[in-house]
PDB file of N, CA and C in Angstrom:
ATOM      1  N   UNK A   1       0.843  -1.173   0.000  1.00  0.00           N
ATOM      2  CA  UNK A   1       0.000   0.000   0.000  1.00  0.00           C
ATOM      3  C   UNK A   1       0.894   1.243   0.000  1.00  0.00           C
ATOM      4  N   UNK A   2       0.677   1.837  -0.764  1.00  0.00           N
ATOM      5  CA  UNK A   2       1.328   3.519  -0.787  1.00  0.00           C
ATOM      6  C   UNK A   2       1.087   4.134   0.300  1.00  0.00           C
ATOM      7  N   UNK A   3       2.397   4.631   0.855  1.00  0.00           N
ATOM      8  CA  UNK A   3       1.893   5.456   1.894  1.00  0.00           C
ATOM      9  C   UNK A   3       1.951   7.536   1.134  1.00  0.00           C
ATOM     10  N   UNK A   4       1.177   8.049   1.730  1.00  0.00           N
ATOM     11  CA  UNK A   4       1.267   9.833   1.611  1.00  0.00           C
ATOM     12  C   UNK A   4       1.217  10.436   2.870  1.00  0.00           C
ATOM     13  N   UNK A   5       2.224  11.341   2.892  1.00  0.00           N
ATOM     14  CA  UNK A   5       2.660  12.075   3.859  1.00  0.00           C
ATOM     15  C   UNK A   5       1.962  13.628   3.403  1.00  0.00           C
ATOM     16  N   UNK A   6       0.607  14.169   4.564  1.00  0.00           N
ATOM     17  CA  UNK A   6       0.321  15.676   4.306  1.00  0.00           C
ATOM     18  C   UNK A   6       0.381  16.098   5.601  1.00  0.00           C
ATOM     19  N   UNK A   7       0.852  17.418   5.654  1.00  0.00           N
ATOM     20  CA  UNK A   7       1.165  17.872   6.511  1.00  0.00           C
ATOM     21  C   UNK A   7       0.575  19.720   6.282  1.00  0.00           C
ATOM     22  N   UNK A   8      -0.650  19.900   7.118  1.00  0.00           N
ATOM     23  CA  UNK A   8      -1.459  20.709   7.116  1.00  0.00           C
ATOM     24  C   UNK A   8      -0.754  22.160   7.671  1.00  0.00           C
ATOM     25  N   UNK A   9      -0.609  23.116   7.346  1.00  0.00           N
ATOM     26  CA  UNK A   9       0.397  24.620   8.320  1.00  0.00           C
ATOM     27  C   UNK A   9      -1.046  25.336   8.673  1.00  0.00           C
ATOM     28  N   UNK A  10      -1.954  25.449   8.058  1.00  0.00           N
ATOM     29  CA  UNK A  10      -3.056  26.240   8.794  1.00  0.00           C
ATOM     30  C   UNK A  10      -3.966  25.456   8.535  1.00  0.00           C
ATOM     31  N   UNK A  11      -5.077  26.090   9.248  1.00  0.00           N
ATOM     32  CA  UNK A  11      -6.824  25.525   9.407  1.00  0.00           C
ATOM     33  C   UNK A  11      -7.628  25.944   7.776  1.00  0.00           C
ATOM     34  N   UNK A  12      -7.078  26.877   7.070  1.00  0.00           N
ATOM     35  CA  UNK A  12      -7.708  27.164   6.173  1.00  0.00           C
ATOM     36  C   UNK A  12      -7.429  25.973   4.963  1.00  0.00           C
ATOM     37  N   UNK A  13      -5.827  25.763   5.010  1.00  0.00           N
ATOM     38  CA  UNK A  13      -5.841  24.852   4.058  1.00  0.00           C
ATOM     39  C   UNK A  13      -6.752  22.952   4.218  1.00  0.00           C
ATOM     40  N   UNK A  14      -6.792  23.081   5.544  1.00  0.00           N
ATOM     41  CA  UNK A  14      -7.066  22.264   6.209  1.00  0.00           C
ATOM     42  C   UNK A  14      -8.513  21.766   5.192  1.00  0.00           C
ATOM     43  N   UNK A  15      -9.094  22.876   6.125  1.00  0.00           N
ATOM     44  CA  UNK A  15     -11.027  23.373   5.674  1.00  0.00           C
ATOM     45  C   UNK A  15     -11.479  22.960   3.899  1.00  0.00           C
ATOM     46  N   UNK A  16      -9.958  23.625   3.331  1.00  0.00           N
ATOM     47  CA  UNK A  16     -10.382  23.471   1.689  1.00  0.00           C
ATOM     48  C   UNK A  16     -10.299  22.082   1.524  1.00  0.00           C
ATOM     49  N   UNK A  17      -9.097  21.599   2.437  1.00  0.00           N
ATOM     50  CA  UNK A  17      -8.707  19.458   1.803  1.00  0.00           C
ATOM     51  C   UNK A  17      -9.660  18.593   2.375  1.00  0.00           C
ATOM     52  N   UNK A  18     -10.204  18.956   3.661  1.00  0.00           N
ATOM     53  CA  UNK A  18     -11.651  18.057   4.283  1.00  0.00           C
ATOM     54  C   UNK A  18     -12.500  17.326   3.424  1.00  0.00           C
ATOM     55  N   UNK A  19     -13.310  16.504   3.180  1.00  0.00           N
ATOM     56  CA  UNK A  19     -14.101  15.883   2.740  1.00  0.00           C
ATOM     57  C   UNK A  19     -15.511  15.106   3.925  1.00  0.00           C
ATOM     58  N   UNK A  20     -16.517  16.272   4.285  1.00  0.00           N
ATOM     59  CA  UNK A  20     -16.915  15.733   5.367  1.00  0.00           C
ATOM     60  C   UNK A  20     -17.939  14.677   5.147  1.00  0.00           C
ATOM     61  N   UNK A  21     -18.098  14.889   3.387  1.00  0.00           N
ATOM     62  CA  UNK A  21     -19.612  14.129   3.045  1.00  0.00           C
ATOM     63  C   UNK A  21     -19.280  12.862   2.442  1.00  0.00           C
ATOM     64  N   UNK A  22     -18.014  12.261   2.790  1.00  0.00           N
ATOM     65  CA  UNK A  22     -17.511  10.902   2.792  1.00  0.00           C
ATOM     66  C   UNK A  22     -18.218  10.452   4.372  1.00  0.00           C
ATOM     67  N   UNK A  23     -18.526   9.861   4.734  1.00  0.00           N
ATOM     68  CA  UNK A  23     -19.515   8.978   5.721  1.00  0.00           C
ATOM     69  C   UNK A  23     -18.220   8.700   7.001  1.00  0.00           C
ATOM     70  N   UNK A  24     -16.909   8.454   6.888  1.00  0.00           N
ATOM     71  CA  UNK A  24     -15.317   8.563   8.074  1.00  0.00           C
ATOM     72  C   UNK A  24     -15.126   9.306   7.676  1.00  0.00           C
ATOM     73  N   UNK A  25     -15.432  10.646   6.694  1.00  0.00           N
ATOM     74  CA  UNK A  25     -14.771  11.382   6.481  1.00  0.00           C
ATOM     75  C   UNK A  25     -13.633  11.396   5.437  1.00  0.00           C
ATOM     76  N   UNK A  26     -12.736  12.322   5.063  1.00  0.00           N
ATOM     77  CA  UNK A  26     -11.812  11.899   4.103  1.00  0.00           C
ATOM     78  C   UNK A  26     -10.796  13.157   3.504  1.00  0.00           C
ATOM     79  N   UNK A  27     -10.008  12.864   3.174  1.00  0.00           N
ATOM     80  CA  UNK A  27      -9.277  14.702   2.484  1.00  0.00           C
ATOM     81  C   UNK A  27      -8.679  14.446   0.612  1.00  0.00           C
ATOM     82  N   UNK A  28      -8.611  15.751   0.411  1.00  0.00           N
ATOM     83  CA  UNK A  28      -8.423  15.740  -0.622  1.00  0.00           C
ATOM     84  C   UNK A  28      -6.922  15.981  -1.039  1.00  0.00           C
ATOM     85  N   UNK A  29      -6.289  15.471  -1.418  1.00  0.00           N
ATOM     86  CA  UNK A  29      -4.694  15.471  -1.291  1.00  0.00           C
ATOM     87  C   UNK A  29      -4.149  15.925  -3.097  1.00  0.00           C
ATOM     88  N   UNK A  30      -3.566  17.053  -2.980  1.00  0.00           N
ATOM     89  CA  UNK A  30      -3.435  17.563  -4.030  1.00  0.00           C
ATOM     90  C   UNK A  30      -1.845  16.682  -4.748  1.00  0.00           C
ATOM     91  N   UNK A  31      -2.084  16.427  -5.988  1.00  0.00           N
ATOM     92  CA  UNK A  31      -1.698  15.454  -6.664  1.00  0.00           C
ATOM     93  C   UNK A  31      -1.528  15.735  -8.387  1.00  0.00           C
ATOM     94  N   UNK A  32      -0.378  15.603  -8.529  1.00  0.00           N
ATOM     95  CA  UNK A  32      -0.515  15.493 -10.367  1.00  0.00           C
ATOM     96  C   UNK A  32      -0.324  13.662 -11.088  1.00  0.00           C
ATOM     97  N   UNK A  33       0.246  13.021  -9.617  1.00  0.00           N
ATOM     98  CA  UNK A  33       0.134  11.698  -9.785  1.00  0.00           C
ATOM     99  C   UNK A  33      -1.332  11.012 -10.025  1.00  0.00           C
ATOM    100  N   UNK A  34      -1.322   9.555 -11.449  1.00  0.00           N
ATOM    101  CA  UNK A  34      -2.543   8.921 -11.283  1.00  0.00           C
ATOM    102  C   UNK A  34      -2.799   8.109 -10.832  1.00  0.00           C
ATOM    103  N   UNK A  35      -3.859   7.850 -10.114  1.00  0.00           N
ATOM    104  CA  UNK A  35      -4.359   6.922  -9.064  1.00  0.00           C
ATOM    105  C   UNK A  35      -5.698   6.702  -9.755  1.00  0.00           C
ATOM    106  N   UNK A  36      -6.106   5.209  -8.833  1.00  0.00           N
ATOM    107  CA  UNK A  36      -7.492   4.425  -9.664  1.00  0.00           C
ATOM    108  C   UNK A  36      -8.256   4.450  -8.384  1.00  0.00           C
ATOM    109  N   UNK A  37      -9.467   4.724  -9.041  1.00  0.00           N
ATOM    110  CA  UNK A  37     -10.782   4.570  -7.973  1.00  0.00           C
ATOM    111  C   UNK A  37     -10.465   3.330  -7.505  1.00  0.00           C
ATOM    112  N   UNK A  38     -11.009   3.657  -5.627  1.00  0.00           N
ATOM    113  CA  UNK A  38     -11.113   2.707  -5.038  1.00  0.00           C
ATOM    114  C   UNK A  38      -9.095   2.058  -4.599  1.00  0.00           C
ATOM    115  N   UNK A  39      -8.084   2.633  -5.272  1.00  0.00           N
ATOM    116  CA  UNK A  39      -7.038   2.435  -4.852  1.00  0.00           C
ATOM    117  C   UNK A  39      -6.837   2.745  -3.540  1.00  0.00           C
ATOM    118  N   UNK A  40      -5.942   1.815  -2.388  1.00  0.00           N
ATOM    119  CA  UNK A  40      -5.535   1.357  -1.139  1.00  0.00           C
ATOM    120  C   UNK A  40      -4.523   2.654  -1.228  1.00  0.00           C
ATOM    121  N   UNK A  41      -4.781   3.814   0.007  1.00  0.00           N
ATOM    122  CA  UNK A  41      -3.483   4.381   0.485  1.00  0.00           C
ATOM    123  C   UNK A  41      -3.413   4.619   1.969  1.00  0.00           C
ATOM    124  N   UNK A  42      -2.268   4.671   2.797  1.00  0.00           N
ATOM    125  CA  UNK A  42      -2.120   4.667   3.596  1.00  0.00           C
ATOM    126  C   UNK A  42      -1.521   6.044   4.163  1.00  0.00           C
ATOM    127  N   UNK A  43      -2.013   7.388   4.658  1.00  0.00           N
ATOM    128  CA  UNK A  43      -1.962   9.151   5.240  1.00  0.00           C
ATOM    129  C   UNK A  43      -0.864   8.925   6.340  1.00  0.00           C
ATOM    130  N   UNK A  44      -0.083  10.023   6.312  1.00  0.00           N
ATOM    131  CA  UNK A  44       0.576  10.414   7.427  1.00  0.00           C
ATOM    132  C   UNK A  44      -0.344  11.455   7.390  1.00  0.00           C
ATOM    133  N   UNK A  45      -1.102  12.376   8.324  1.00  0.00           N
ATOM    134  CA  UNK A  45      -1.473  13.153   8.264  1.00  0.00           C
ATOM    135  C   UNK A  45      -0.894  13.991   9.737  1.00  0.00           C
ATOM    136  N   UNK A  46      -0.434  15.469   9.528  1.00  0.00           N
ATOM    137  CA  UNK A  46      -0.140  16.190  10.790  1.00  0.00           C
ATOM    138  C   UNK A  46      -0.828  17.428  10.450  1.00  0.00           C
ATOM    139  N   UNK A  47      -1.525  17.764  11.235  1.00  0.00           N
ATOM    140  CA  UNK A  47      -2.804  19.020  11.539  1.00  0.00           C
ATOM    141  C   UNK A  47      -1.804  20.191  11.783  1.00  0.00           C
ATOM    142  N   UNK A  48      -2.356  21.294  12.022  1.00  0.00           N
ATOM    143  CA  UNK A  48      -1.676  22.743  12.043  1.00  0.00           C
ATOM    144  C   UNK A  48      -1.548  22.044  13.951  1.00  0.00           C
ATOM    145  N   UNK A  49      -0.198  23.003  13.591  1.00  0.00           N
ATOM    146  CA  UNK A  49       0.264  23.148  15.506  1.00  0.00           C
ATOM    147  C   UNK A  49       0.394  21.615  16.168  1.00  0.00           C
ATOM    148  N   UNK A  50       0.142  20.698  15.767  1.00  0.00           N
ATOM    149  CA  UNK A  50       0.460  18.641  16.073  1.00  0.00           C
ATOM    150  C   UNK A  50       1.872  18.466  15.506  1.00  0.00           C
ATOM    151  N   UNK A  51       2.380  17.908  16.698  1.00  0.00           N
ATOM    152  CA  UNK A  51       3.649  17.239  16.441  1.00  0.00           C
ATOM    153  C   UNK A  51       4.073  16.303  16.391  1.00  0.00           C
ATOM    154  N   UNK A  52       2.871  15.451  16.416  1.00  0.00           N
ATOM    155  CA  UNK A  52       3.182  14.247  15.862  1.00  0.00           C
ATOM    156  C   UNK A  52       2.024  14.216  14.156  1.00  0.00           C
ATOM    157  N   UNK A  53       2.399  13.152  13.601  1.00  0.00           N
ATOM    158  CA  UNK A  53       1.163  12.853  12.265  1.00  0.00           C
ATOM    159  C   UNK A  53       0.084  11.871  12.614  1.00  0.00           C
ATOM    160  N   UNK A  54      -0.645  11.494  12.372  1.00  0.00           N
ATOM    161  CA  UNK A  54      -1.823  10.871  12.665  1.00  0.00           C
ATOM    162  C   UNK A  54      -1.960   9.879  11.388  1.00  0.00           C
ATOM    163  N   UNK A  55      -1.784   8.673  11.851  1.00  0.00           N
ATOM    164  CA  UNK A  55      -1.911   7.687  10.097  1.00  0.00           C
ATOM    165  C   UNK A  55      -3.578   7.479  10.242  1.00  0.00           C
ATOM    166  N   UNK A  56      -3.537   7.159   8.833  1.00  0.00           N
ATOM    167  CA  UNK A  56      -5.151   6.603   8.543  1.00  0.00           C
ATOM    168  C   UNK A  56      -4.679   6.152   7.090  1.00  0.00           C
ATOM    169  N   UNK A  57      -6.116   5.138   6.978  1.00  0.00           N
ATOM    170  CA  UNK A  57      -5.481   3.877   6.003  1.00  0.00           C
ATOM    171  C   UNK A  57      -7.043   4.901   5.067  1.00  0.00           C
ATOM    172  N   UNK A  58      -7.408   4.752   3.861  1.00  0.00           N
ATOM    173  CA  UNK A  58      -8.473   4.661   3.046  1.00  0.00           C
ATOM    174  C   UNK A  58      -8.135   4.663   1.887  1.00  0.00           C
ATOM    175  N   UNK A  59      -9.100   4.768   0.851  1.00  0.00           N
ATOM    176  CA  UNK A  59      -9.301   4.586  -0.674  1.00  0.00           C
ATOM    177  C   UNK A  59      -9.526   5.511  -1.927  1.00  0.00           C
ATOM    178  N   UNK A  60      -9.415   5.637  -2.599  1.00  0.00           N
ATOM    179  CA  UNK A  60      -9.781   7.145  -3.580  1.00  0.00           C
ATOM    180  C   UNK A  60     -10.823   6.724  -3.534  1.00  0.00           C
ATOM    181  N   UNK A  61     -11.480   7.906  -3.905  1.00  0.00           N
ATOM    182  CA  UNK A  61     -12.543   8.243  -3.920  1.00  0.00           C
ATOM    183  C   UNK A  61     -13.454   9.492  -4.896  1.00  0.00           C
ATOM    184  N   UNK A  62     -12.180   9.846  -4.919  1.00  0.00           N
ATOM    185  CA  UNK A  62     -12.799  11.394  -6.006  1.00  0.00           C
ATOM    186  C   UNK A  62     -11.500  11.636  -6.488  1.00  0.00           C
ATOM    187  N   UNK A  63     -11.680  11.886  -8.026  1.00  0.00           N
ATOM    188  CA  UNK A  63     -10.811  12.312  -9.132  1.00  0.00           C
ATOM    189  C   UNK A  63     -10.631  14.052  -9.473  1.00  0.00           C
ATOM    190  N   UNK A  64      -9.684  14.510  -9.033  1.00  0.00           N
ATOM    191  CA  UNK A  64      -9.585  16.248 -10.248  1.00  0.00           C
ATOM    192  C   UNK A  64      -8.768  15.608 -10.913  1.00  0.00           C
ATOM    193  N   UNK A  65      -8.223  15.600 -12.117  1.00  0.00           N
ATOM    194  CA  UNK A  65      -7.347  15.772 -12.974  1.00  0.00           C
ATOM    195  C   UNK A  65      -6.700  16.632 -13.162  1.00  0.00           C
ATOM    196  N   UNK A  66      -6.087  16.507 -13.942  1.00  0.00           N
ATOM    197  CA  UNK A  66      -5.209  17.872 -14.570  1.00  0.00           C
ATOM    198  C   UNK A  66      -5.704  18.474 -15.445  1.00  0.00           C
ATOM    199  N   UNK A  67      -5.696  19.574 -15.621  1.00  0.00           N
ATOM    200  CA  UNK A  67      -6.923  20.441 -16.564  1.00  0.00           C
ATOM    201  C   UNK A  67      -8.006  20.802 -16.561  1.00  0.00           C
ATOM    202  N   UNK A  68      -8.384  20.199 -15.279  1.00  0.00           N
ATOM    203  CA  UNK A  68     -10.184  20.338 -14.989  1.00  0.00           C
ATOM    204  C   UNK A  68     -10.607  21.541 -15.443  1.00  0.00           C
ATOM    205  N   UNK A  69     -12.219  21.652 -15.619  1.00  0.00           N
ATOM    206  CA  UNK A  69     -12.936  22.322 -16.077  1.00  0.00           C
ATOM    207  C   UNK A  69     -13.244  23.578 -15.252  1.00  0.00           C
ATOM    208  N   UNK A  70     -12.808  23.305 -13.624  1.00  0.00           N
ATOM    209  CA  UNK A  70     -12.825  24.156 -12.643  1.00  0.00           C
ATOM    210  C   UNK A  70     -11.363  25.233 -11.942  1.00  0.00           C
ATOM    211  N   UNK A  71     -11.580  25.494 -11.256  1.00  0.00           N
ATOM    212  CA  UNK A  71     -10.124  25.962 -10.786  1.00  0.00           C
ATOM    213  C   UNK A  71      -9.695  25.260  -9.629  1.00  0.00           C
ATOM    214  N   UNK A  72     -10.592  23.709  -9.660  1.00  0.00           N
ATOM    215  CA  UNK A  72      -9.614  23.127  -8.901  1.00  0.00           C
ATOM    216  C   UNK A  72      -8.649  22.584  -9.240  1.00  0.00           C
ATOM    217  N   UNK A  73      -7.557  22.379  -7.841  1.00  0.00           N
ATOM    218  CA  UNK A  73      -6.078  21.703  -8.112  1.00  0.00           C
ATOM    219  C   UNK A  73      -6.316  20.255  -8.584  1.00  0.00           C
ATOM    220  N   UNK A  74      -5.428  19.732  -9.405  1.00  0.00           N
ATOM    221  CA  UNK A  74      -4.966  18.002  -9.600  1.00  0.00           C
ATOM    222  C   UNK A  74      -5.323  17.241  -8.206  1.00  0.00           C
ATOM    223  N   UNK A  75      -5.587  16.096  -8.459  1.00  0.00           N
ATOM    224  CA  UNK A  75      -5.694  15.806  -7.001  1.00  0.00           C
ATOM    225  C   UNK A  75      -6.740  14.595  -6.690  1.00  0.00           C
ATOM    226  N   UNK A  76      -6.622  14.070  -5.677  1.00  0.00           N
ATOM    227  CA  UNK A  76      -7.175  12.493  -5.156  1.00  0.00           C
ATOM    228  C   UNK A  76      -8.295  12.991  -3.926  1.00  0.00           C
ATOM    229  N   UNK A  77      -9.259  12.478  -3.285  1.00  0.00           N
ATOM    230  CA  UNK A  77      -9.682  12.262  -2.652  1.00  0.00           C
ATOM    231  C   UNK A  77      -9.654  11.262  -1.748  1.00  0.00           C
ATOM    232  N   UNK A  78      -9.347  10.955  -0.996  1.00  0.00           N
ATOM    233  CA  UNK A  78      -9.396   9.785  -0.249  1.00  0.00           C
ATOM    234  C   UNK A  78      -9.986   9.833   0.966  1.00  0.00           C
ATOM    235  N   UNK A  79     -10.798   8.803   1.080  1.00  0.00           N
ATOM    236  CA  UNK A  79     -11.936   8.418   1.707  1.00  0.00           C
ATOM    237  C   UNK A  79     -11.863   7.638   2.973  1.00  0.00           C
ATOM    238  N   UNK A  80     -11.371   7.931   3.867  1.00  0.00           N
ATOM    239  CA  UNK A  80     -11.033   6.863   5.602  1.00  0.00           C
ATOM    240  C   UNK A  80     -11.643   5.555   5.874  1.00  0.00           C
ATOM    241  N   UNK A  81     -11.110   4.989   5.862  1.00  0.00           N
ATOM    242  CA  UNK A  81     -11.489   3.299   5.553  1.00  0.00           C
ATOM    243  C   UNK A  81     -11.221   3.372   7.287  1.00  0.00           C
ATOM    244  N   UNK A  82      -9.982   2.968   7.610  1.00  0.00           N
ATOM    245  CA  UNK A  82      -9.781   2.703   9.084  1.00  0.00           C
ATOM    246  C   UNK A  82      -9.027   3.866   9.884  1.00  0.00           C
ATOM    247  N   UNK A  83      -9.674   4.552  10.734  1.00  0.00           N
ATOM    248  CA  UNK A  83      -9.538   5.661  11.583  1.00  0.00           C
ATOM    249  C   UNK A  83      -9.140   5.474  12.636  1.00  0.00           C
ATOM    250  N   UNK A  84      -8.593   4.828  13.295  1.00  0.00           N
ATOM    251  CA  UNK A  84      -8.389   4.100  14.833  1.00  0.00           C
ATOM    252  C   UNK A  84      -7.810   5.432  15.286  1.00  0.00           C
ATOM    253  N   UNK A  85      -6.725   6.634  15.064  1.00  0.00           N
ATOM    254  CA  UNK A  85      -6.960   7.155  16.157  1.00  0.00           C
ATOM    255  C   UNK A  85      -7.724   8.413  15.905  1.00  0.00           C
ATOM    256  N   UNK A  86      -9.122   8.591  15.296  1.00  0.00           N
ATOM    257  CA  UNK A  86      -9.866   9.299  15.335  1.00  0.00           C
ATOM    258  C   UNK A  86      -9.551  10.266  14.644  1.00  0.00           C
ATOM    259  N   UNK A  87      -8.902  10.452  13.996  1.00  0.00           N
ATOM    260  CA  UNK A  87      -8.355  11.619  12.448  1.00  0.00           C
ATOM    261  C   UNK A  87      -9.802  12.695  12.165  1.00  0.00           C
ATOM    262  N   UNK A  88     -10.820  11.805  11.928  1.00  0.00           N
ATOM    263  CA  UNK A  88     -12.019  12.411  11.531  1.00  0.00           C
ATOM    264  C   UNK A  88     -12.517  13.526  12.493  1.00  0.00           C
ATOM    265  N   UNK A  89     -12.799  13.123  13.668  1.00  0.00           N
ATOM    266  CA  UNK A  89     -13.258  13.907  15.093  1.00  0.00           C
ATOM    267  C   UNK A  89     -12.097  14.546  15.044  1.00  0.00           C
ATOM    268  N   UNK A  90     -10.642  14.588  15.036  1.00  0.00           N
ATOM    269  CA  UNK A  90      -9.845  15.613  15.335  1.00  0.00           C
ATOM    270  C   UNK A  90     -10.098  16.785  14.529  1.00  0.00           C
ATOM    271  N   UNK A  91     -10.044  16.438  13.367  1.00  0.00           N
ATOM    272  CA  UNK A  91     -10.352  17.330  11.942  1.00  0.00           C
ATOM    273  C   UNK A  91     -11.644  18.180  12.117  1.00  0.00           C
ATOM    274  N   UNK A  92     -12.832  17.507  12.758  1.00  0.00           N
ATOM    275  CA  UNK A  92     -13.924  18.397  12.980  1.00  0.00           C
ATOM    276  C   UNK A  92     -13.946  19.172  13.943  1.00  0.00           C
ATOM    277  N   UNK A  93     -12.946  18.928  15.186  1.00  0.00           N
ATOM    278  CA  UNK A  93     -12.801  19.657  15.937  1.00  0.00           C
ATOM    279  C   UNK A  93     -12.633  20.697  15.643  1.00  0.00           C
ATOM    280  N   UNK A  94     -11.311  20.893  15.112  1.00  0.00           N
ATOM    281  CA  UNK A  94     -10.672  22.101  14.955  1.00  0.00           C
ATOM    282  C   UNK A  94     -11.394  23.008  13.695  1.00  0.00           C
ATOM    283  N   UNK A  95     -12.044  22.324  12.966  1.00  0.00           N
ATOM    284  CA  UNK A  95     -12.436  23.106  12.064  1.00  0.00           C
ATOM    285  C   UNK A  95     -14.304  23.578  12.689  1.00  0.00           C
ATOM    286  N   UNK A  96     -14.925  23.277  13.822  1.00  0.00           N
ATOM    287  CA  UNK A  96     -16.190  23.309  14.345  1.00  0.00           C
ATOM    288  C   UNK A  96     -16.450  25.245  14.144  1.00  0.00           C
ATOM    289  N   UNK A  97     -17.036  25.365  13.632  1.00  0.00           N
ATOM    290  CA  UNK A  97     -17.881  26.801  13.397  1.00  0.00           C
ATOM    291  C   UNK A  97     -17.141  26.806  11.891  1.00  0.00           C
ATOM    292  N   UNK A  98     -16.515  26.527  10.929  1.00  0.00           N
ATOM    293  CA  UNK A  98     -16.426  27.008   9.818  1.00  0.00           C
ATOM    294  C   UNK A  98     -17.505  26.305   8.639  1.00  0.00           C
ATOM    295  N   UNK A  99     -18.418  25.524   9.038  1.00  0.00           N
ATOM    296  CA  UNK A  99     -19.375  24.691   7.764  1.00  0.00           C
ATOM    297  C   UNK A  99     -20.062  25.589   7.577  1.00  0.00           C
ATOM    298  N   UNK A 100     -20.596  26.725   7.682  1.00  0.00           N
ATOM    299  CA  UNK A 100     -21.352  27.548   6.941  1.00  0.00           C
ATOM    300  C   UNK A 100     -20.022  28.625   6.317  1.00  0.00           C
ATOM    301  N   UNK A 101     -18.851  28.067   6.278  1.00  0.00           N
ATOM    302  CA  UNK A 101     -17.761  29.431   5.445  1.00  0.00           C
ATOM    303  C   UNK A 101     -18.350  29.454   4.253  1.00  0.00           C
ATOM    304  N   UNK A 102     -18.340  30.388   3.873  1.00  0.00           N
ATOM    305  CA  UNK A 102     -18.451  30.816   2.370  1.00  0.00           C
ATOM    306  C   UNK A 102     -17.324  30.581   1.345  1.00  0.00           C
ATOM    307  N   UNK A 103     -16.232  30.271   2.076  1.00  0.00           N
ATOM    308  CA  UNK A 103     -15.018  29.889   1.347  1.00  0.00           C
ATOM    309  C   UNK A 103     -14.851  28.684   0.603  1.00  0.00           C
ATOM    310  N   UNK A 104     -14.219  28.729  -0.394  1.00  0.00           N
ATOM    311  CA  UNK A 104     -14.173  27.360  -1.905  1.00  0.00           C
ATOM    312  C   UNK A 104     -13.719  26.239  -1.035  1.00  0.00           C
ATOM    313  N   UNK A 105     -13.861  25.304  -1.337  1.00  0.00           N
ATOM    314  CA  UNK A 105     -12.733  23.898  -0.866  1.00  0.00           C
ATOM    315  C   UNK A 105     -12.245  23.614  -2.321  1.00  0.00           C
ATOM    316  N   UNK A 106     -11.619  22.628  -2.389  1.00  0.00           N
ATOM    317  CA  UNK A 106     -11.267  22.023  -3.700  1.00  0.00           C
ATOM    318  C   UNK A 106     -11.682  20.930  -3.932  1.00  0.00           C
ATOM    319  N   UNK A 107     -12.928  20.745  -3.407  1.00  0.00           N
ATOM    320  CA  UNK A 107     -13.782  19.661  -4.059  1.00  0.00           C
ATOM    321  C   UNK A 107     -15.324  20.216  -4.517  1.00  0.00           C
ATOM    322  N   UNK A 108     -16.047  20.148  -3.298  1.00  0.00           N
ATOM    323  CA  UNK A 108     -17.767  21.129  -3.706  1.00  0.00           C
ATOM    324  C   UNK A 108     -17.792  22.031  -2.926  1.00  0.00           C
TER     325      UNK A 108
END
């Protein structure tokens, strides 16, 4: 399994890579590499201000390409298959009062 290492510096970039309407949740990991739906990857993930990373195992899930039709970035979605140490709840934590932002993500 591939592992990816993201490593978040603020809450904003955070907010845009989230994916909350994946069911564990999930982020969007900006990418010019191709990956296949439903492909196995394995996150280092470290949040703004965490000093350690937080792994989580999941699957693609959502495709940008390169060139898209939008001004979003290249890029994978991946979708949290196994969360054991709670990645999802951390992520909502810190981001709790921004779901009504008016601000873009890079997915919807």
């Amino acid at each position: 399994m591939e592992e990816l290492t993201l490593d978040f510096a603020d809450l904003k970039e955070l907010y845009r890579s989230y994916m909350p309407f994946f069911k564990q949740g999930g982020l969007f990991v900006r990418t010019s590499r191709h990956y296949k739906m439903g492909q196995s990857l394995a996150l280092q993930v470290t949040l703004p201000d965490a000093l350690e990373s937080i792994p989580v195992s999941g699957k693609v899930a959502w495709l940008t390409p390169q060139g898209a039709q939008n001004t979003s970035p290249a890029g994978i979605g991946v979708a949290f298959i196994d969360d054991k140490m709670n990645l999802r709840d951390k992520i909502e934590k810190l981001l709790s009062g921004t779901q009504e932002s008016a601000e873009l993500t890079f997915t919807l």
